[in-house]
N, C-alpha and C. Protein backbone atom coordinates (compact mmCIF):
# COMPACT_ATOMS: atom_id res chain seq x y z
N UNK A 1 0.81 -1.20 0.00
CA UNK A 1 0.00 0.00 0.00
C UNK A 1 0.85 1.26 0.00
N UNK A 2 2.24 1.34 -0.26
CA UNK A 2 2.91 2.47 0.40
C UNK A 2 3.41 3.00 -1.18
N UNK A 3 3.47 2.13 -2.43
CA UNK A 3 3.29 3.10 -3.79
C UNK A 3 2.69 3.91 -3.83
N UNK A 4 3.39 5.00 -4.37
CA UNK A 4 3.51 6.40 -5.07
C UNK A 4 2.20 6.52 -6.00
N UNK A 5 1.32 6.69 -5.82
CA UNK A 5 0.67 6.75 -7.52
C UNK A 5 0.94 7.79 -8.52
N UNK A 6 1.07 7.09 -9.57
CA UNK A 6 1.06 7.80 -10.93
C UNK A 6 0.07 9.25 -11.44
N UNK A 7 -0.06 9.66 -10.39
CA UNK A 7 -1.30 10.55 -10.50
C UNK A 7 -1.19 11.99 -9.46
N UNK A 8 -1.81 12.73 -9.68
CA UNK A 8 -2.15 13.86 -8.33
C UNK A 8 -3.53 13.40 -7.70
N UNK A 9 -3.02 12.72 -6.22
CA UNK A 9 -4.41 12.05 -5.64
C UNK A 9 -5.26 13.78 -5.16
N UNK A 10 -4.92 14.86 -4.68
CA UNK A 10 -5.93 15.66 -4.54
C UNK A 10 -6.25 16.26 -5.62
N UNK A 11 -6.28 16.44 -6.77
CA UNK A 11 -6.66 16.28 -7.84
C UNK A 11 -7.59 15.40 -8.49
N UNK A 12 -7.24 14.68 -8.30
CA UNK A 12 -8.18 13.33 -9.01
C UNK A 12 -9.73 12.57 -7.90
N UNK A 13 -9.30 12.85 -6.55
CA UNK A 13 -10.21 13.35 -5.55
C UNK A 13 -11.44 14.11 -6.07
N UNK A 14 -11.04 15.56 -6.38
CA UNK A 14 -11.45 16.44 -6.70
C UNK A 14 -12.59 15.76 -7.82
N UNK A 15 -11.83 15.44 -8.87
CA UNK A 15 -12.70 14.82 -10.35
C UNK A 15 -13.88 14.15 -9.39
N UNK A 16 -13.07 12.97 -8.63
CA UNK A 16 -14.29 12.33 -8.30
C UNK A 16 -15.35 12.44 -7.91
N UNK A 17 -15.39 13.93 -6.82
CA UNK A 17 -16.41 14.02 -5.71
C UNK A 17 -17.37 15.32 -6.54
N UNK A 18 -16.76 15.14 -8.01
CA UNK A 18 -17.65 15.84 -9.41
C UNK A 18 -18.46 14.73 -9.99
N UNK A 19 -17.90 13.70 -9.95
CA UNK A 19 -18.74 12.84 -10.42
C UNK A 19 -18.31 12.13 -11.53
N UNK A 20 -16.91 12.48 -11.89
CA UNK A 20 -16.05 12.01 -12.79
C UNK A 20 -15.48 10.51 -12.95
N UNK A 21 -16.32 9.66 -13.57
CA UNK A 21 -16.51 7.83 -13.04
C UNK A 21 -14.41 7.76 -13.90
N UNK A 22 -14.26 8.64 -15.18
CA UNK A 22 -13.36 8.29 -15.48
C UNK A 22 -11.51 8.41 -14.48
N UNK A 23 -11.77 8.94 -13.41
CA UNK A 23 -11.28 9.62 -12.66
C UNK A 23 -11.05 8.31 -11.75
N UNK A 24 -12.57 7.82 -10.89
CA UNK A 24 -12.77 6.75 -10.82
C UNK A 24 -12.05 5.53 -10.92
N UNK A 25 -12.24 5.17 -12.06
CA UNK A 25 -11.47 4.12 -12.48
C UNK A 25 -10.20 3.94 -12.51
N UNK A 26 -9.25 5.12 -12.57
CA UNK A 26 -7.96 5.59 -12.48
C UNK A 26 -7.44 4.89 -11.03
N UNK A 27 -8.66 5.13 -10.17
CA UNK A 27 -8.26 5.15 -8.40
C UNK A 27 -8.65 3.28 -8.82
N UNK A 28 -9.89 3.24 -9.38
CA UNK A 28 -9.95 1.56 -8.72
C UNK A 28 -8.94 0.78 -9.22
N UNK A 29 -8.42 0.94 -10.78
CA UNK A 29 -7.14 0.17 -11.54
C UNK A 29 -6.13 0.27 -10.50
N UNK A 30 -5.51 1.36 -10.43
CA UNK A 30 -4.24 1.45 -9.14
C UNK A 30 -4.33 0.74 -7.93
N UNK A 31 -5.60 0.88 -7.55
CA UNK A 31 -5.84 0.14 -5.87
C UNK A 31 -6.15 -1.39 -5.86
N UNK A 32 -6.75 -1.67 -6.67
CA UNK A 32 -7.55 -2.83 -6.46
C UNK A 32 -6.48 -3.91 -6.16
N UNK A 33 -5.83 -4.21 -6.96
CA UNK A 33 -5.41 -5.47 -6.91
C UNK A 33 -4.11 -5.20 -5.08
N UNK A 34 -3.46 -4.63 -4.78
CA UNK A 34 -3.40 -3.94 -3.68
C UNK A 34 -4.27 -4.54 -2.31
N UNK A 35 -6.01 -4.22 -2.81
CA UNK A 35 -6.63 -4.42 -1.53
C UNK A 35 -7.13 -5.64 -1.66
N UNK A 36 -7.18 -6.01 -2.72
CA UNK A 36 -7.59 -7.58 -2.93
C UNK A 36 -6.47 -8.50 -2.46
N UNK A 37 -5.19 -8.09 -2.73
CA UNK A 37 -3.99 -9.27 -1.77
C UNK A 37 -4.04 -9.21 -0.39
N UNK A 38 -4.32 -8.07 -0.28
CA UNK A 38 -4.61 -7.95 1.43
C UNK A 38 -6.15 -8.02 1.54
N UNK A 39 -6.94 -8.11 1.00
CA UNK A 39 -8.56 -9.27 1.24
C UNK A 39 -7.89 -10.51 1.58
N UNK A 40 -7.48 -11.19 0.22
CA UNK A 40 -7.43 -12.68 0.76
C UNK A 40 -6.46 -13.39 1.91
N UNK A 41 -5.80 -12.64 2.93
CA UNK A 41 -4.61 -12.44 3.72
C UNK A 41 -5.73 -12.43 5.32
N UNK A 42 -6.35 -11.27 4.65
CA UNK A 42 -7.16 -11.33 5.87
C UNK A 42 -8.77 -12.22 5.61
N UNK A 43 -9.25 -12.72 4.38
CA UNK A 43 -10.34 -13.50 4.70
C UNK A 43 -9.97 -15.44 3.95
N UNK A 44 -8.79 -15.41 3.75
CA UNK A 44 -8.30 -16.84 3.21
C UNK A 44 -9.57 -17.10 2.14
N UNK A 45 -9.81 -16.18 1.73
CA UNK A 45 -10.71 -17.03 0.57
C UNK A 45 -10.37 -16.02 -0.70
N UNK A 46 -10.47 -15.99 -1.83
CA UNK A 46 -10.55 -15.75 -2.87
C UNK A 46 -12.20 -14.94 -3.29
N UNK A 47 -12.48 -15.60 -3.26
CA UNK A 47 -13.88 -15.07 -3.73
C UNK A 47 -14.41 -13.94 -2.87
N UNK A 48 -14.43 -14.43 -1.87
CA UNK A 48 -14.75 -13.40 -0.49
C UNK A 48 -14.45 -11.79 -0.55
N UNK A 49 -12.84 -12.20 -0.89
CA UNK A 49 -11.87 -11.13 -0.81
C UNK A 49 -12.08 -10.60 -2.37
N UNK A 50 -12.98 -10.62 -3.40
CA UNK A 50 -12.55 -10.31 -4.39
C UNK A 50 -14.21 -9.51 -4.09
N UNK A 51 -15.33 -9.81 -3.53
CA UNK A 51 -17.10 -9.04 -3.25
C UNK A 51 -16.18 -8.09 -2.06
N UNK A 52 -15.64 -8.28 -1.21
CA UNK A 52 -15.74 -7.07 -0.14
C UNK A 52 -14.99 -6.11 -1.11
N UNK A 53 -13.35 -6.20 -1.69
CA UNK A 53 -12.88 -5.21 -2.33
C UNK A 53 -14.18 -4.60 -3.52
N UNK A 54 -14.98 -4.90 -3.72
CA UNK A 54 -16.21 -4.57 -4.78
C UNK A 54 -16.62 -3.78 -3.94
N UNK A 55 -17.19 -4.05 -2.63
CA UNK A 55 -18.09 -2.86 -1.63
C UNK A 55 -17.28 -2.45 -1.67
N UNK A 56 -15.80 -2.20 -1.28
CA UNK A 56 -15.45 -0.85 -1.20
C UNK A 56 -15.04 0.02 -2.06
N UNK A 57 -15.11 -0.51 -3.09
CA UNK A 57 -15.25 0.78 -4.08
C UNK A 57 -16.48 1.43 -4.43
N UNK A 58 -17.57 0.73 -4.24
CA UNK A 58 -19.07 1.14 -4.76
C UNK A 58 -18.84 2.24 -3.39
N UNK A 59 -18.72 1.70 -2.24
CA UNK A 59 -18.98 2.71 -0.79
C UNK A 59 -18.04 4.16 -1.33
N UNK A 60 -17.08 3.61 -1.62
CA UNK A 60 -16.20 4.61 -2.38
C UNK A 60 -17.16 5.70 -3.17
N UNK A 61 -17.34 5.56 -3.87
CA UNK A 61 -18.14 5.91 -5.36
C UNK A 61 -19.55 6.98 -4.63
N UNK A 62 -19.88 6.06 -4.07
CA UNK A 62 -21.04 6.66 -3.26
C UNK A 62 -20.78 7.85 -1.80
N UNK A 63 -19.87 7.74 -1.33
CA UNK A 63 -19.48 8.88 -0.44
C UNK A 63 -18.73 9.88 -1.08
N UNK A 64 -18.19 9.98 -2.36
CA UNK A 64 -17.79 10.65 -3.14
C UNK A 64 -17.29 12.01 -3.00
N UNK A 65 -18.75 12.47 -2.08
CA UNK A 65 -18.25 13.99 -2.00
C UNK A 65 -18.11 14.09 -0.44
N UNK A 66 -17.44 13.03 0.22
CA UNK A 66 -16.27 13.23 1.32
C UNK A 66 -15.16 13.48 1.20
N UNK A 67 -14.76 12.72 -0.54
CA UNK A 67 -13.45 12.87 -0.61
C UNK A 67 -12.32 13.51 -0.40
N UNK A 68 -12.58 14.89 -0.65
CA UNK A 68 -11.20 15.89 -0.53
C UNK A 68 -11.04 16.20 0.69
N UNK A 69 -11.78 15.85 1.73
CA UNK A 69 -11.27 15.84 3.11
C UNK A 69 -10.03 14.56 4.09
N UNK A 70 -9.91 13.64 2.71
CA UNK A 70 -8.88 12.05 2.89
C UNK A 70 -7.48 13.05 2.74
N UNK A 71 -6.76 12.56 3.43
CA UNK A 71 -5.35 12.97 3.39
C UNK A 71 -4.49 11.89 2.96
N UNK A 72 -4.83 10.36 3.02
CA UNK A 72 -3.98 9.53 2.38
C UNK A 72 -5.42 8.49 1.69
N UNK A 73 -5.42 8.26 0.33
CA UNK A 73 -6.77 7.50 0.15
C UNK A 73 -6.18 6.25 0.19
N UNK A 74 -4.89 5.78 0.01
CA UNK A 74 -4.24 4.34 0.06
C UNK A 74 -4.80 3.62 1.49
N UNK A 75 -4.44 5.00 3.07
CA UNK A 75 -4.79 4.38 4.14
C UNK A 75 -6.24 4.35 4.18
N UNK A 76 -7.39 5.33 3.60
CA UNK A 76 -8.46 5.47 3.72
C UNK A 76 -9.02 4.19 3.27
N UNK A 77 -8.60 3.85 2.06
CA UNK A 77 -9.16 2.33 1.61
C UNK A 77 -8.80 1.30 2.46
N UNK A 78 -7.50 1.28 2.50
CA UNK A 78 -7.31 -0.19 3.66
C UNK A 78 -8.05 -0.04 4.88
N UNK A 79 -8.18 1.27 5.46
CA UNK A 79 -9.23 0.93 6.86
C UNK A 79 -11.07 0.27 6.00
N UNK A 80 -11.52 1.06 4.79
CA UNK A 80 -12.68 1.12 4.43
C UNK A 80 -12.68 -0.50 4.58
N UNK A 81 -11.58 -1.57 3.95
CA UNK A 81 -11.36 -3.09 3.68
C UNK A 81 -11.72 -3.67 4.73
N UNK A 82 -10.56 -3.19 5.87
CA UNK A 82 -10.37 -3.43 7.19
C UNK A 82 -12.34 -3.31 8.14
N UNK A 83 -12.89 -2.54 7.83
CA UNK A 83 -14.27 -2.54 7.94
C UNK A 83 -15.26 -3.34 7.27
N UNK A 84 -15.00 -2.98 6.15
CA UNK A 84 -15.74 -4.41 5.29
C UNK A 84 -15.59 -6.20 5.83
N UNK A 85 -14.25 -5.98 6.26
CA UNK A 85 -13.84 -7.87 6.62
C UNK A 85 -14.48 -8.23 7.96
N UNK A 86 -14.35 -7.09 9.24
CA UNK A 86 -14.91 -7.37 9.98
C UNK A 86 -16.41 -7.44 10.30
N UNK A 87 -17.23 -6.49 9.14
CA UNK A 87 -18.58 -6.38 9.34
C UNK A 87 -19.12 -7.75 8.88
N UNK A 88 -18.30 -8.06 7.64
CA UNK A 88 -18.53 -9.53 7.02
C UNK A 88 -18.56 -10.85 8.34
N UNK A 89 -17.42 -10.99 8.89
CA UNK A 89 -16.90 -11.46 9.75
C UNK A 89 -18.21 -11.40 10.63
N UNK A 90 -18.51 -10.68 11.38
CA UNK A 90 -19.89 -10.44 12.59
C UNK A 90 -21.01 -10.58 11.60
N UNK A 91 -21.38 -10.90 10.70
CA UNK A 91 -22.62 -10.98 9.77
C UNK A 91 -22.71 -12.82 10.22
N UNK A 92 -21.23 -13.40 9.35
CA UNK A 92 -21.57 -14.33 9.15
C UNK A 92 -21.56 -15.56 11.05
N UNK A 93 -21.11 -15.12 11.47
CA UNK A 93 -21.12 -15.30 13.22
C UNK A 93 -22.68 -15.51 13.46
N UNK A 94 -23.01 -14.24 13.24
CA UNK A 94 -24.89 -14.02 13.46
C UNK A 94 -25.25 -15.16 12.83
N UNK A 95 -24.88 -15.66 11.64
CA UNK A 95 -25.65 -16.39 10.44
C UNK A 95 -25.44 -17.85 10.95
N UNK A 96 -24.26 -17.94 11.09
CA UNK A 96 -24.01 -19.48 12.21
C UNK A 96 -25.24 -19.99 13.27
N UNK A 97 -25.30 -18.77 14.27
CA UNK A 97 -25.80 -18.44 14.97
C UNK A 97 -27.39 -18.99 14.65
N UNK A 98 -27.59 -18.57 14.22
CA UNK A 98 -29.16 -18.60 13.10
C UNK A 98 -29.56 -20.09 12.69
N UNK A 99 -28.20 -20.45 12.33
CA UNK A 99 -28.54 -22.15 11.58
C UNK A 99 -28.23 -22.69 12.33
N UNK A 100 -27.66 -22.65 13.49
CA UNK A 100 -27.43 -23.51 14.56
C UNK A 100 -29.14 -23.75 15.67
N UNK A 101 -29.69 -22.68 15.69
CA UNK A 101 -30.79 -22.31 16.10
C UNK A 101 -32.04 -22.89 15.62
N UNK A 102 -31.38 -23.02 14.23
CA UNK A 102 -32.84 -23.67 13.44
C UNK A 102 -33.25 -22.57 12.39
N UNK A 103 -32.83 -21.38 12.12
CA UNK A 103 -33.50 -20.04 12.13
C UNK A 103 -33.00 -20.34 10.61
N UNK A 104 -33.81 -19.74 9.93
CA UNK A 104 -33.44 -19.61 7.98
C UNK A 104 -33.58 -18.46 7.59
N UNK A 105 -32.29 -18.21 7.33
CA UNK A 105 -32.15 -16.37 6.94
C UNK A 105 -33.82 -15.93 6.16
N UNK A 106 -33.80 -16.90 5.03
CA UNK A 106 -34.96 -16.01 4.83
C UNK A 106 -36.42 -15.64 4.88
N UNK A 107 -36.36 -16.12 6.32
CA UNK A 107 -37.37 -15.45 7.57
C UNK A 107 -37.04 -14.18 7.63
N UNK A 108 -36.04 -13.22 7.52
CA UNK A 108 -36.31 -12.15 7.50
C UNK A 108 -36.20 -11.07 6.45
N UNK A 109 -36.11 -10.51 6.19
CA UNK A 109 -35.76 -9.55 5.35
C UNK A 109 -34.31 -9.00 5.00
N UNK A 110 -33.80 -8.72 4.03
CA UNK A 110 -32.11 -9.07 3.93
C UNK A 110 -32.12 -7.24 3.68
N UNK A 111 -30.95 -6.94 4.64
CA UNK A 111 -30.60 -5.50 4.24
C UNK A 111 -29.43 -5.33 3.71
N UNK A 112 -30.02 -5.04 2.26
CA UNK A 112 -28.70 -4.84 1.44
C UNK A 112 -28.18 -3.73 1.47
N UNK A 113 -28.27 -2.64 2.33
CA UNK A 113 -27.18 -1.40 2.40
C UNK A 113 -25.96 -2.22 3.17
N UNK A 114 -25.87 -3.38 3.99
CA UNK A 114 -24.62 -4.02 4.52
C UNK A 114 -23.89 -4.72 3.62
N UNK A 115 -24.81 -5.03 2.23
CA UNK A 115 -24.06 -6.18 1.30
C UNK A 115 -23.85 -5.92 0.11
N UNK A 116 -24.91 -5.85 -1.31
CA UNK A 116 -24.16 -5.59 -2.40
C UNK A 116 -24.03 -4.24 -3.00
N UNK A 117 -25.26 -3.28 -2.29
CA UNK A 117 -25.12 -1.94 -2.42
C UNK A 117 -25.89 -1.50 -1.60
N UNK A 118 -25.40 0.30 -1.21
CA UNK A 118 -25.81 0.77 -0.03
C UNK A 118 -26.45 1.42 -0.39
N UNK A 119 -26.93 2.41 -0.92
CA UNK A 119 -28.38 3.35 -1.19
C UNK A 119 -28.99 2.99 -2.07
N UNK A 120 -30.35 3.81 -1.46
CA UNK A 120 -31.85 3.25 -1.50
C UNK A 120 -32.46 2.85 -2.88
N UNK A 121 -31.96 4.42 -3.72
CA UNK A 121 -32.27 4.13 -4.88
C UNK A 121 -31.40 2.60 -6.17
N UNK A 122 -30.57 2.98 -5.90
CA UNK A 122 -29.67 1.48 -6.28
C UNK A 122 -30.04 0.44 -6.36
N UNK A 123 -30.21 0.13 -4.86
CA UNK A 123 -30.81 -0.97 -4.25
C UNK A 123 -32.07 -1.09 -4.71
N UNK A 124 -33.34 -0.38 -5.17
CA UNK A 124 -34.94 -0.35 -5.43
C UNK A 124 -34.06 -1.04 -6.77
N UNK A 125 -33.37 -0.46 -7.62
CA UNK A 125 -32.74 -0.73 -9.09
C UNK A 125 -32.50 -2.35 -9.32
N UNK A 126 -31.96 -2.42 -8.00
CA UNK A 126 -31.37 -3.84 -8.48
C UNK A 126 -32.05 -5.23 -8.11
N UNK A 127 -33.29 -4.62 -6.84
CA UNK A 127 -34.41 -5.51 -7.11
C UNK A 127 -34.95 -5.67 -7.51
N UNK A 128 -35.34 -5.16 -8.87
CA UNK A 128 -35.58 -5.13 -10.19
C UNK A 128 -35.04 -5.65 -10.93
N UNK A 129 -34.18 -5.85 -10.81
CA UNK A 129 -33.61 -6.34 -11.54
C UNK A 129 -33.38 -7.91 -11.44
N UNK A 130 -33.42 -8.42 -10.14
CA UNK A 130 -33.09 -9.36 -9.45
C UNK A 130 -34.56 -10.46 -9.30
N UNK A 131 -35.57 -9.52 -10.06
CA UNK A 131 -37.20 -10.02 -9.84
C UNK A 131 -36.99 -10.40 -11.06
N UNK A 132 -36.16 -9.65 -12.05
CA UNK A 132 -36.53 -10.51 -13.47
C UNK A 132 -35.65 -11.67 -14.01
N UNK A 133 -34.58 -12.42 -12.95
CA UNK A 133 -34.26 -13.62 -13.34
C UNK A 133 -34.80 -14.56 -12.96
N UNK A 134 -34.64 -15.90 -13.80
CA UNK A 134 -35.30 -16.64 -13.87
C UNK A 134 -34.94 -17.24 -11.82
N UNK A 135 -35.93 -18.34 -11.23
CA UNK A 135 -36.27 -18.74 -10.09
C UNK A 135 -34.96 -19.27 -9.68
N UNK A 136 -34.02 -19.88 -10.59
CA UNK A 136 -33.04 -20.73 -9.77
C UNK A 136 -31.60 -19.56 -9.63
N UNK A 137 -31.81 -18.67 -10.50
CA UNK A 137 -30.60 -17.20 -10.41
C UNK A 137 -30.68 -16.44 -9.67
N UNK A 138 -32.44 -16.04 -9.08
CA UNK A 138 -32.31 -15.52 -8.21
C UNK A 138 -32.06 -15.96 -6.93
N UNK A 139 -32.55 -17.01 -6.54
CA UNK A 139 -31.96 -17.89 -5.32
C UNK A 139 -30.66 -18.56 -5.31
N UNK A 140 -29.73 -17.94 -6.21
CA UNK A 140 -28.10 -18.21 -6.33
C UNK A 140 -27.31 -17.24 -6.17
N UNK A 141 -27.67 -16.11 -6.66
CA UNK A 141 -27.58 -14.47 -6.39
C UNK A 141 -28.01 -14.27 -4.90
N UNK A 142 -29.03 -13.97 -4.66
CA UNK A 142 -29.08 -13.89 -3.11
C UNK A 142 -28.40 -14.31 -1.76
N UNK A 143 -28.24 -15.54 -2.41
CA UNK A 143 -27.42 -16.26 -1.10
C UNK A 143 -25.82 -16.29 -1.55
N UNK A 144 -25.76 -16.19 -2.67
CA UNK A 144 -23.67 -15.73 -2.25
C UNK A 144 -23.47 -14.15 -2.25
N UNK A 145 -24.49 -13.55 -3.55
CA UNK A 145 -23.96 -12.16 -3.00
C UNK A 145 -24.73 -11.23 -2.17
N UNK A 146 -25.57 -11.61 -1.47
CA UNK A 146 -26.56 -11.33 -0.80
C UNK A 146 -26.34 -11.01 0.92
N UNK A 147 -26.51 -12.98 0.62
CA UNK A 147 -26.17 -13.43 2.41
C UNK A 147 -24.98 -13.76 2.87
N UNK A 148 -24.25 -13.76 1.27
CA UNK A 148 -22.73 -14.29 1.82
C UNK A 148 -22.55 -15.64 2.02
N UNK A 149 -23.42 -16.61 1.69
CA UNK A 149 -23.09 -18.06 1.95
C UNK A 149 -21.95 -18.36 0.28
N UNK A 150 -20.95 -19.42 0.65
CA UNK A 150 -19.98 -19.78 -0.04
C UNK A 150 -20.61 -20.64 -1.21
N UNK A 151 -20.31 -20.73 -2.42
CA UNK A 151 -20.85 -21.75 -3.66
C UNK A 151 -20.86 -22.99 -2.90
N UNK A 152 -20.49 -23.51 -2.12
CA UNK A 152 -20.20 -24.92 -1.79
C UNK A 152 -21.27 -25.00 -0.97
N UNK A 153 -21.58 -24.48 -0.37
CA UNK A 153 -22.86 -24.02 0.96
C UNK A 153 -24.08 -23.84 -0.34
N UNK A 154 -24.37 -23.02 -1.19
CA UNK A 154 -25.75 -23.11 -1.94
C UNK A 154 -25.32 -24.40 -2.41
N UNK A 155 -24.08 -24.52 -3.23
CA UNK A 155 -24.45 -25.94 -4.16
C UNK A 155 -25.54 -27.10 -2.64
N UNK A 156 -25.53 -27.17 -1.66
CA UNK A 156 -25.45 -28.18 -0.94
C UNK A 156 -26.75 -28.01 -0.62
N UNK A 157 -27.67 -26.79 0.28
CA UNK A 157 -28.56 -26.40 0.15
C UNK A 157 -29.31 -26.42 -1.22
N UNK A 158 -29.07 -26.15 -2.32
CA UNK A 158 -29.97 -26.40 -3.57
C UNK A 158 -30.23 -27.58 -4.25
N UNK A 159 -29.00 -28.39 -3.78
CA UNK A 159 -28.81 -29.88 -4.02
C UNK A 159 -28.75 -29.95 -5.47
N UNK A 160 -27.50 -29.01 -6.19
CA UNK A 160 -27.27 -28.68 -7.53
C UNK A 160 -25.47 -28.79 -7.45
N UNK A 161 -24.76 -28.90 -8.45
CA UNK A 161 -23.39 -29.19 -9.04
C UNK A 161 -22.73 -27.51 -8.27
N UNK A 162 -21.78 -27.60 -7.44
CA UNK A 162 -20.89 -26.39 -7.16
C UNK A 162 -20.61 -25.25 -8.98
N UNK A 163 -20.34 -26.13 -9.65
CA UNK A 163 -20.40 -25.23 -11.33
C UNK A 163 -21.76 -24.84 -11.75
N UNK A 164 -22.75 -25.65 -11.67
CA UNK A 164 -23.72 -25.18 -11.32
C UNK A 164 -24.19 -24.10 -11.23
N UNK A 165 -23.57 -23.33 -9.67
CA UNK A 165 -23.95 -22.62 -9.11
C UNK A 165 -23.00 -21.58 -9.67
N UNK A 166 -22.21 -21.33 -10.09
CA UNK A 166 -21.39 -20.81 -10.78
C UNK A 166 -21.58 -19.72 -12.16
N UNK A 167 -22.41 -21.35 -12.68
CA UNK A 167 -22.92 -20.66 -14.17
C UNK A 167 -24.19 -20.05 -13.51
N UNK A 168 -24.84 -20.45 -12.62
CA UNK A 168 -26.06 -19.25 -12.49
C UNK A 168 -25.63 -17.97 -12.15
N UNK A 169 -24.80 -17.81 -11.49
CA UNK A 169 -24.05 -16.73 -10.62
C UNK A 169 -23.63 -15.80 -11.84
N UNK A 170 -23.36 -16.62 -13.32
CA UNK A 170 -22.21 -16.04 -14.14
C UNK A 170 -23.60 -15.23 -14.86
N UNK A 171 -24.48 -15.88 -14.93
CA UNK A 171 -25.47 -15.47 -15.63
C UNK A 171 -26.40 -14.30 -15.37
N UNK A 172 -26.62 -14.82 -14.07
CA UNK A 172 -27.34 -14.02 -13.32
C UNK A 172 -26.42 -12.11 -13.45
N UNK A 173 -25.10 -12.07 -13.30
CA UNK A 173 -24.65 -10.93 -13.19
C UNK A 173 -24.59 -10.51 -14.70
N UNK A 174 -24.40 -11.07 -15.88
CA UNK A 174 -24.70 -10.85 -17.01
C UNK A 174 -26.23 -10.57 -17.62
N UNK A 175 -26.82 -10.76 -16.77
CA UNK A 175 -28.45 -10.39 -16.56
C UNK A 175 -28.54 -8.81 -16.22
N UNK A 176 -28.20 -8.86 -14.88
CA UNK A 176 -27.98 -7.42 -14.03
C UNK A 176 -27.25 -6.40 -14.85
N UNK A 177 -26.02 -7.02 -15.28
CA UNK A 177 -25.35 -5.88 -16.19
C UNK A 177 -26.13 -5.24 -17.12
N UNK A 178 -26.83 -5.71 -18.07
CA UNK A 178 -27.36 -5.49 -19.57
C UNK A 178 -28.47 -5.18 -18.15
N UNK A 179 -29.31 -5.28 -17.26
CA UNK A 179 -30.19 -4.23 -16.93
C UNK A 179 -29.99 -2.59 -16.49
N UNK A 180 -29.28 -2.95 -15.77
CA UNK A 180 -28.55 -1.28 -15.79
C UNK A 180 -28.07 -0.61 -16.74
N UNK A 181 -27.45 -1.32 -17.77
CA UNK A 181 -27.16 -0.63 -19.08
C UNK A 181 -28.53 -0.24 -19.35
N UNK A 182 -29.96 -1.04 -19.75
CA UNK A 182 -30.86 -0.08 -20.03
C UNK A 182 -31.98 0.89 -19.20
N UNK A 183 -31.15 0.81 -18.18
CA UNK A 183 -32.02 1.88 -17.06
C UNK A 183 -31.71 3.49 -17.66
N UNK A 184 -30.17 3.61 -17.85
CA UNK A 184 -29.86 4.98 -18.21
C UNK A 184 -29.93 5.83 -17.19
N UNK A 185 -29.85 5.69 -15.59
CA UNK A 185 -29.47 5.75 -14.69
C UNK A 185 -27.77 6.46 -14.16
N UNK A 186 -27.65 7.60 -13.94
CA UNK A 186 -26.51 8.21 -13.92
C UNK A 186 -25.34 7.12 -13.30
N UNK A 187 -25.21 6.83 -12.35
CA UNK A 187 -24.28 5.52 -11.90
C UNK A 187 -23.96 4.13 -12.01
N UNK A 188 -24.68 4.51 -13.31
CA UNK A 188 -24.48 2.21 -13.97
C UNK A 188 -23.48 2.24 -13.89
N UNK A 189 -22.43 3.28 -14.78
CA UNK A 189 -21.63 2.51 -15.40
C UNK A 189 -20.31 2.57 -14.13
N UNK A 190 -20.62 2.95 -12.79
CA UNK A 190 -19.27 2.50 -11.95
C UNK A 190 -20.19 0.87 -11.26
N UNK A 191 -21.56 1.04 -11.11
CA UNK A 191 -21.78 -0.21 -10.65
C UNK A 191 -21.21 -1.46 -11.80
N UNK A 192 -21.82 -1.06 -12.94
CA UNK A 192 -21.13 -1.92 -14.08
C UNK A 192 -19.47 -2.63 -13.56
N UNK A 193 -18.37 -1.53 -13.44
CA UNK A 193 -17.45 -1.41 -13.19
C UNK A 193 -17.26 -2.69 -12.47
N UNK A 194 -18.05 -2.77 -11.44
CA UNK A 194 -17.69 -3.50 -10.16
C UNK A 194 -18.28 -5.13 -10.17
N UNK A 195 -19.66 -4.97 -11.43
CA UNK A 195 -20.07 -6.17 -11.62
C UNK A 195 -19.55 -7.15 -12.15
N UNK A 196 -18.80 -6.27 -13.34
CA UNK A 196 -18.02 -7.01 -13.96
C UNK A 196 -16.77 -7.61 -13.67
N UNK A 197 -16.36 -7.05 -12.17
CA UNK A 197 -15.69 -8.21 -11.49
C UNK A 197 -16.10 -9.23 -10.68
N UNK A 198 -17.21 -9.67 -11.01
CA UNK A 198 -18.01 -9.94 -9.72
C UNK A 198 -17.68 -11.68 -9.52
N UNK A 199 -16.65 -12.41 -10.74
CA UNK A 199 -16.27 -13.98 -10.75
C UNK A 199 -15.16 -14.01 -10.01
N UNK A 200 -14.50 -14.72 -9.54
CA UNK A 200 -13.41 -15.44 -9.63
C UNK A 200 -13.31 -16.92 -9.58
């Protein structure tokens, strides 16, 4: 985390908290792979570590016009990570908790400002989006990027192939993408950004 970037970060700050997605992308190319080695360090998984570094750039994106008040955004992101792993971390504790109990997450209502995106309007967007795949995508979508349960955990619960669950997953976000492309919605294209990392 202690590279120089190629750039003027209060400058490019600036672009962002304008609304400048190309500006954006500048910060997520440089950082990402960065907070993603230190994801999987601190959550030993791959996949895990590849959705939290996703929230934190969308959280990124979306607090936007905090920005020019960051004095280092390298440390600002690693704490934002450092928050993401542990909120993950106490989510899935609760969720143990729950199935140990007997309790089935979806008895309640899932709040996605903790998981795949945080404001309201977004979120109305993408349950919409999420209503128009077919029955077995949306109950594959929900529960890895949702509730956070692991492919190996739905494959087992759905009583379907781990690839399986995979290709719905692959589909399902290739669904979502091409819906936000035709919303025309000022912020597709950084959610885009982020969807389109959404495999590993």
């Amino acid at each position: 985390m202690a590279d120089v970037p190629p750039y003027n970060e209060k400058e490019l700050l600036l672009r962002i908290t304008n609304g400048d997605e190309g500006a954006f992308e500048i910060v997520y190319n440089f950082h990402q792979g960065k907070l993603y080695s230190a994801a999987i360090v601190l959550t030993r998984s791959e996949e895990l570590a590849g959705e939290l570094v996703q929230d934190v750039f969308l959280k990124l994106w979306l607090k936007r016009g905090e920005l020019t008040q960051i004095q280092s955004l390298s440390n600002y992101l690693f704490i934002m990570l450092r928050n993401e792993v542990y909120d993950w971390f106490t989510r899935e504790s609760r969720r143990r908790k729950m199935l140990k109990a007997g309790i089935v997450a979806s008895q309640f209502p899932i709040d996605l400002s903790e998981d795949f995106l945080v404001k309201s309007d977004t979120t109305d967007l993408l349950e919409k989006g999420i209503l128009r795949l077919p029955p077995q995508q949306q109950a594959v979508f929900r529960m890895v990027r949702q509730q956070g349960i692991s492919r190996e955990e739905v494959a087992g619960i759905l009583k379907i192939d781990p690839n399986t669950v995979k290709t719905h997953l692959s589909r399902a976000l290739k669904s979502l993408r091409a819906w936000y492309m035709a919303q025309n919605i000022f912020f597709w294209p950084v959610t885009l950004l982020l969807l389109s990392k959404g495999l590993h």
